[in-house]
N, C-alpha and C. Protein backbone atom coordinates (compact mmCIF):
# COMPACT_ATOMS: atom_id res chain seq x y z
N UNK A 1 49.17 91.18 -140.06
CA UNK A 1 49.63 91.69 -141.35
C UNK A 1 48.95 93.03 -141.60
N UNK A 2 49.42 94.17 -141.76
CA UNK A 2 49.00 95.52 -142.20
C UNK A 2 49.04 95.50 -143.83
N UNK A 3 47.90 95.58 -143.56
CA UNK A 3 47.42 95.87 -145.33
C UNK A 3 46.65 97.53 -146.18
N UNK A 4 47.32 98.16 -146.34
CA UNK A 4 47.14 99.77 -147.31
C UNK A 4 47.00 100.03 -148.14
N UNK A 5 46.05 101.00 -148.93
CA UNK A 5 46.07 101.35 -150.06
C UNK A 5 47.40 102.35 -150.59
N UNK A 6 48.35 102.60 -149.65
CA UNK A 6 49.09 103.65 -150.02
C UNK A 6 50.55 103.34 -150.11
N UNK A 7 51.54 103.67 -150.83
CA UNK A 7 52.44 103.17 -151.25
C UNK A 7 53.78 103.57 -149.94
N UNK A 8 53.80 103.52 -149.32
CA UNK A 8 54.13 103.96 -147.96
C UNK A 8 53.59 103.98 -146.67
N UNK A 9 54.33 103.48 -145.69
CA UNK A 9 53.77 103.22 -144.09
C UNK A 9 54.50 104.16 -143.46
N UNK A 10 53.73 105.27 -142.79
CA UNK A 10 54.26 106.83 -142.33
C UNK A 10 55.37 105.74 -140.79
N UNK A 11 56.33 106.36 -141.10
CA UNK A 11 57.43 105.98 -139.95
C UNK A 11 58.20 104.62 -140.09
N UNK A 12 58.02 103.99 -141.39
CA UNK A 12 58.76 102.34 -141.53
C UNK A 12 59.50 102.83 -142.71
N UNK A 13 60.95 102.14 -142.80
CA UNK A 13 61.51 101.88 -144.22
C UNK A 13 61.24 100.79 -144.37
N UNK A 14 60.63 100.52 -145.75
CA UNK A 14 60.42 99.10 -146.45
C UNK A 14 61.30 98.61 -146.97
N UNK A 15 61.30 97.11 -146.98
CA UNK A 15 62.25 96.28 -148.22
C UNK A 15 61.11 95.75 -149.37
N UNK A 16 61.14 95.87 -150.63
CA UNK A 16 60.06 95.37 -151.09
C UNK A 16 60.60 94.09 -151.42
N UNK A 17 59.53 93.11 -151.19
CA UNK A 17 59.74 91.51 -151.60
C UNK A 17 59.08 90.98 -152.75
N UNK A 18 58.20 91.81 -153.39
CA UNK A 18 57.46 91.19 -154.57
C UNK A 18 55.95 91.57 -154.42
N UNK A 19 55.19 91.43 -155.96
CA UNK A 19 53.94 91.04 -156.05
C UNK A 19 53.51 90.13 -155.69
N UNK A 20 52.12 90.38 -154.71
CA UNK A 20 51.38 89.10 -154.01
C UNK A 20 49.67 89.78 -154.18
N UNK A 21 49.08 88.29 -154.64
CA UNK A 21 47.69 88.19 -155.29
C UNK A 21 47.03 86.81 -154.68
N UNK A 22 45.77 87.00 -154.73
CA UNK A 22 44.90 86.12 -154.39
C UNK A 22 43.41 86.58 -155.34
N UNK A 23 42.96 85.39 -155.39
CA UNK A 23 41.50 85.25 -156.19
C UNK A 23 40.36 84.69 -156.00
N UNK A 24 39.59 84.73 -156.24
CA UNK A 24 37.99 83.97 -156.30
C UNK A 24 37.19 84.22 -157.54
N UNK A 25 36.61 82.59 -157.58
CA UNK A 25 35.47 83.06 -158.53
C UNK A 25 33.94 82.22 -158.27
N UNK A 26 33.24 83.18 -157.58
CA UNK A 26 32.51 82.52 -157.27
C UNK A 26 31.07 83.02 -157.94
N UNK A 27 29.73 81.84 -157.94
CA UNK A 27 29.28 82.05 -158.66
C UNK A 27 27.37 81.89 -157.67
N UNK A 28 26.65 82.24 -157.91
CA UNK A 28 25.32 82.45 -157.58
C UNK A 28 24.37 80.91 -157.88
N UNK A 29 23.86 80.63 -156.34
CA UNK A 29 22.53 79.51 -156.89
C UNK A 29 21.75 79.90 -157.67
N UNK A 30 21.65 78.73 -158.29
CA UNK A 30 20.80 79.19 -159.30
C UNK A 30 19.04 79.56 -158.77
N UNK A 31 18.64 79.26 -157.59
CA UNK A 31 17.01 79.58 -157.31
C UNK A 31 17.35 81.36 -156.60
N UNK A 32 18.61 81.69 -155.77
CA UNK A 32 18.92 82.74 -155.36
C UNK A 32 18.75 83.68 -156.63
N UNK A 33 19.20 82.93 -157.48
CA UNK A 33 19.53 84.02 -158.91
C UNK A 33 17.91 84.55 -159.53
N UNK A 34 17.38 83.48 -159.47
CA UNK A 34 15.64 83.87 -159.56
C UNK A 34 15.09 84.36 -158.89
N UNK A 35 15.58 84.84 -157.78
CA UNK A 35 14.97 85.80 -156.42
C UNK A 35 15.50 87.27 -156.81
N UNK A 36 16.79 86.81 -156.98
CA UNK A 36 17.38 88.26 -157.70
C UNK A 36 16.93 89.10 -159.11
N UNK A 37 16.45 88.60 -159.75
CA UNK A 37 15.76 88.24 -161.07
C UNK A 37 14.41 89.58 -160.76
N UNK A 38 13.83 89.01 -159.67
CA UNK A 38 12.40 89.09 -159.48
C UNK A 38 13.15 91.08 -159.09
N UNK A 39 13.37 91.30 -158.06
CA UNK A 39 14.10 92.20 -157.09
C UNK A 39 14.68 93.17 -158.38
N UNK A 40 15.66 92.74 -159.25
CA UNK A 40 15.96 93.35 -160.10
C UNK A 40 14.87 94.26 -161.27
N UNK A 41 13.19 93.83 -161.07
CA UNK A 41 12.13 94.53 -161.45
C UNK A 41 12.05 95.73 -161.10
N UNK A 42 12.07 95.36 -159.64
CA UNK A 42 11.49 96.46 -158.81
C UNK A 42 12.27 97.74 -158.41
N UNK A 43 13.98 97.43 -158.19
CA UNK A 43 14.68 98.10 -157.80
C UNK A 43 15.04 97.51 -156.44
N UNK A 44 16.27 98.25 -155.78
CA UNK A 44 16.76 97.99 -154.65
C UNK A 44 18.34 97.44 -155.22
N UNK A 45 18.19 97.13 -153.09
CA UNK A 45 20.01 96.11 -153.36
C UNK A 45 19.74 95.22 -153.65
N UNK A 46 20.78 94.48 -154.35
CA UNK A 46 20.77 92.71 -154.58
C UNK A 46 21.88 92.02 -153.06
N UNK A 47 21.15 92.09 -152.32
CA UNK A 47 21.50 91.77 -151.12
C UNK A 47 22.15 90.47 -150.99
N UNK A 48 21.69 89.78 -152.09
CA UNK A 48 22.98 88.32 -152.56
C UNK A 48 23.21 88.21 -152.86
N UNK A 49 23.64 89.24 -154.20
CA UNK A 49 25.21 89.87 -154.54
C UNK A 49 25.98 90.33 -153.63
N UNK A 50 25.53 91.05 -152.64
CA UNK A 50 26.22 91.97 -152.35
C UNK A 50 27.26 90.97 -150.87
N UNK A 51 26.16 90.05 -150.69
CA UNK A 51 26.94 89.27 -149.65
C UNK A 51 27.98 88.45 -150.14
N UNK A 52 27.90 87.94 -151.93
CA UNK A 52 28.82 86.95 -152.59
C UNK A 52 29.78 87.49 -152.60
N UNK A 53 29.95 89.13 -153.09
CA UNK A 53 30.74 89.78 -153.44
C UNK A 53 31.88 90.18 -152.01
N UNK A 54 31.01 91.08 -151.04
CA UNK A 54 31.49 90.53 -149.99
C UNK A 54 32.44 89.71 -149.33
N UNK A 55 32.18 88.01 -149.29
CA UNK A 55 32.63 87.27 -149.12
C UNK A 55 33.40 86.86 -150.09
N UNK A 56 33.84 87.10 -151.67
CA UNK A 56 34.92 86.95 -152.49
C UNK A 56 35.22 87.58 -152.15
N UNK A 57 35.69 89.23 -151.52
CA UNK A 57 36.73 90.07 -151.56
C UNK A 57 37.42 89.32 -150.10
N UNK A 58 36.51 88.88 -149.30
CA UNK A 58 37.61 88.85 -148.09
C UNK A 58 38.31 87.12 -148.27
N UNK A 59 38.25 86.14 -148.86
CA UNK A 59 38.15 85.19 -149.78
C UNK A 59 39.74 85.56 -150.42
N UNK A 60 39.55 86.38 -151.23
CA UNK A 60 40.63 86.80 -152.37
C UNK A 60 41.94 87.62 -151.00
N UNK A 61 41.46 88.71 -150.75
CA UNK A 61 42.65 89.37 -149.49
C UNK A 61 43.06 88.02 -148.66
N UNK A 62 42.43 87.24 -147.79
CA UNK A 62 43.11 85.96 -147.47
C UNK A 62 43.87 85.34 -148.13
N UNK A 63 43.94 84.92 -149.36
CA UNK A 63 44.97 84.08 -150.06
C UNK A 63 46.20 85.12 -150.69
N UNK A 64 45.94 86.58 -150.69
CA UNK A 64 46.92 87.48 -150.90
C UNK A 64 47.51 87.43 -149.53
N UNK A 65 47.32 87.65 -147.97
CA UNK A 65 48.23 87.50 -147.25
C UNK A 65 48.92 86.46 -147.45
N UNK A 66 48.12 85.41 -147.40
CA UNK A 66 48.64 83.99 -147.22
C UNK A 66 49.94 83.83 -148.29
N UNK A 67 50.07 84.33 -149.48
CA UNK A 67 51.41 84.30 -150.32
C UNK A 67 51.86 85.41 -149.70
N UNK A 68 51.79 86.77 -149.39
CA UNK A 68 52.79 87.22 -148.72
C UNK A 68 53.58 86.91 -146.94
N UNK A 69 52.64 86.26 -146.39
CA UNK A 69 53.09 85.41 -145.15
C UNK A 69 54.31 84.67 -145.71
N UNK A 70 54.03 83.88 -146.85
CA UNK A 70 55.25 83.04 -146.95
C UNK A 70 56.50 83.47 -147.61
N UNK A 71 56.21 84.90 -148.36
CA UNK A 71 57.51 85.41 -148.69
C UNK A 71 58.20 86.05 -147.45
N UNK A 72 57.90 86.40 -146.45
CA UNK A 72 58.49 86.48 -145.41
C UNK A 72 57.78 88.50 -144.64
N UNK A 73 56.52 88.49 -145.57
CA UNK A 73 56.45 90.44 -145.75
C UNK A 73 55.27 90.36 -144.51
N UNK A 74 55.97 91.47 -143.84
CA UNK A 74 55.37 92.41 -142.67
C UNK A 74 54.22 93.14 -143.02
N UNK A 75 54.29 93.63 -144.07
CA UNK A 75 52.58 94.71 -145.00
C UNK A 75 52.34 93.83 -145.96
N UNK A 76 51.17 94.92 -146.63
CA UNK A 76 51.38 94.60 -148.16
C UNK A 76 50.47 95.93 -148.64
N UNK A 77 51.83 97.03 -149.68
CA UNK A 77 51.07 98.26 -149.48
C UNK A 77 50.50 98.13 -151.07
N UNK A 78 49.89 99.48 -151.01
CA UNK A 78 49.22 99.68 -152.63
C UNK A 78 48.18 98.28 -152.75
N UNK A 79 47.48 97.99 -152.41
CA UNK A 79 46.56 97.26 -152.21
C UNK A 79 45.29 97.39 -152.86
N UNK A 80 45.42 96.74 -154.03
CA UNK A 80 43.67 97.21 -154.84
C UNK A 80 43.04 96.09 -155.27
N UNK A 81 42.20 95.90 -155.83
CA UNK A 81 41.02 94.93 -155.88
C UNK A 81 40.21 95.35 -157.33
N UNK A 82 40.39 93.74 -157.70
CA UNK A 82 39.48 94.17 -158.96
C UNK A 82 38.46 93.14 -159.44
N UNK A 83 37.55 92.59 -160.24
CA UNK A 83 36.36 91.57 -161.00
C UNK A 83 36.19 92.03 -161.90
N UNK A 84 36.01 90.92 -162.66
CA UNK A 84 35.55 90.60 -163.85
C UNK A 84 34.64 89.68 -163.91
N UNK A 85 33.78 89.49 -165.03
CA UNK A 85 33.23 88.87 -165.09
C UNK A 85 33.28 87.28 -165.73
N UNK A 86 32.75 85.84 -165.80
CA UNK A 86 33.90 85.16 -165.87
C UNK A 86 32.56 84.69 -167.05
N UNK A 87 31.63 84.40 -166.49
CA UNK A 87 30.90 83.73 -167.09
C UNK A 87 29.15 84.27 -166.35
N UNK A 88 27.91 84.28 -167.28
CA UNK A 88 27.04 84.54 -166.24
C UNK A 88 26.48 84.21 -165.48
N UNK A 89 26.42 85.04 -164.54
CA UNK A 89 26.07 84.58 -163.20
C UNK A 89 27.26 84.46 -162.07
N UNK A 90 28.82 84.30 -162.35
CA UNK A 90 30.18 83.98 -161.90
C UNK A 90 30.30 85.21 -162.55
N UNK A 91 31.78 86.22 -160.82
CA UNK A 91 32.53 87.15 -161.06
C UNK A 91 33.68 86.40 -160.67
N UNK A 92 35.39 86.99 -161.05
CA UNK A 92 36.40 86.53 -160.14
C UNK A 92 36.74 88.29 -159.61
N UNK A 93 36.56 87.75 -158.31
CA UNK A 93 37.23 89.03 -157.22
C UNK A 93 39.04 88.72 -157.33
N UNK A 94 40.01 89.77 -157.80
CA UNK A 94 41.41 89.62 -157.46
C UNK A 94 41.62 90.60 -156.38
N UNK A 95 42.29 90.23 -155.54
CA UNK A 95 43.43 90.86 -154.76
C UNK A 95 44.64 91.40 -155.22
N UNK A 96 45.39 92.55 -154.99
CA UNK A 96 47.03 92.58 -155.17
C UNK A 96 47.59 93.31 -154.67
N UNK A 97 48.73 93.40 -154.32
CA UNK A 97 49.52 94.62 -153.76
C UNK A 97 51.07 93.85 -153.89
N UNK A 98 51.61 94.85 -152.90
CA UNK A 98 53.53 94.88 -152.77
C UNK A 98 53.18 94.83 -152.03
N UNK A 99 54.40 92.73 -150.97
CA UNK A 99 54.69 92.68 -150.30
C UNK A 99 55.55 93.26 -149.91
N UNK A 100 55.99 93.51 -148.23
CA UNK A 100 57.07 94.36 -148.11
C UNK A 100 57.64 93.81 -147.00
N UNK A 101 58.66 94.33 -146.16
CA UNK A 101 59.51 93.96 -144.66
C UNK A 101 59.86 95.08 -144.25
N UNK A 102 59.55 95.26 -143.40
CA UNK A 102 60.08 96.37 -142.71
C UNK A 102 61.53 96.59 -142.18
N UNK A 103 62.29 97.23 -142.35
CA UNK A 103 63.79 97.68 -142.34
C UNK A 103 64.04 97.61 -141.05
């Protein structure tokens, strides 16, 4: 599955088939979160954020192919990504783009 940020694939005509999304919301142990806590004094990365976060984005893009697999789409262009926050300590990572087929 070819996945782009850009609303066009140089050399394909598209058919567009629809909006397709996927999500996560995942949320931090709580003793990790007190490590982070500590780290957040001093400065630096939050290196387990950065791996949660990480692993929700590729999490969230999986279940966005996975609904465009079943609409029948070859890409999926314009492809952006967004979080919020849900609750503390929990973000939800979304996926989205236009499925498409190639002509």
């Amino acid at each position: 599955m070819l996945i782009v940020t850009t609303e066009t694939i140089t050399g394909k005509e598209l058919q567009t088939l629809g909006l397709v999304s996927g999500s996560t919301i995942q949320a931090k142990h709580m003793f990790s979160d007190m490590g982070q806590s500590f780290k957040n004094m001093v400065g630096g990365e939050l290196k387990s954020y950065t791996d949660m976060m990480n692993k929700s984005r590729d999490i969230a893009t999986n279940r966005m192919v996975d609904n465009a697999r079943q609409m029948g789409a070859d890409a999926i262009v314009s492809v952006r990504f967004g979080t919020s926050s849900i609750t503390q300590g929990a973000a939800e990572v979304l996926a989205y783009g236009t499925a498409v087929k190639f002509v």
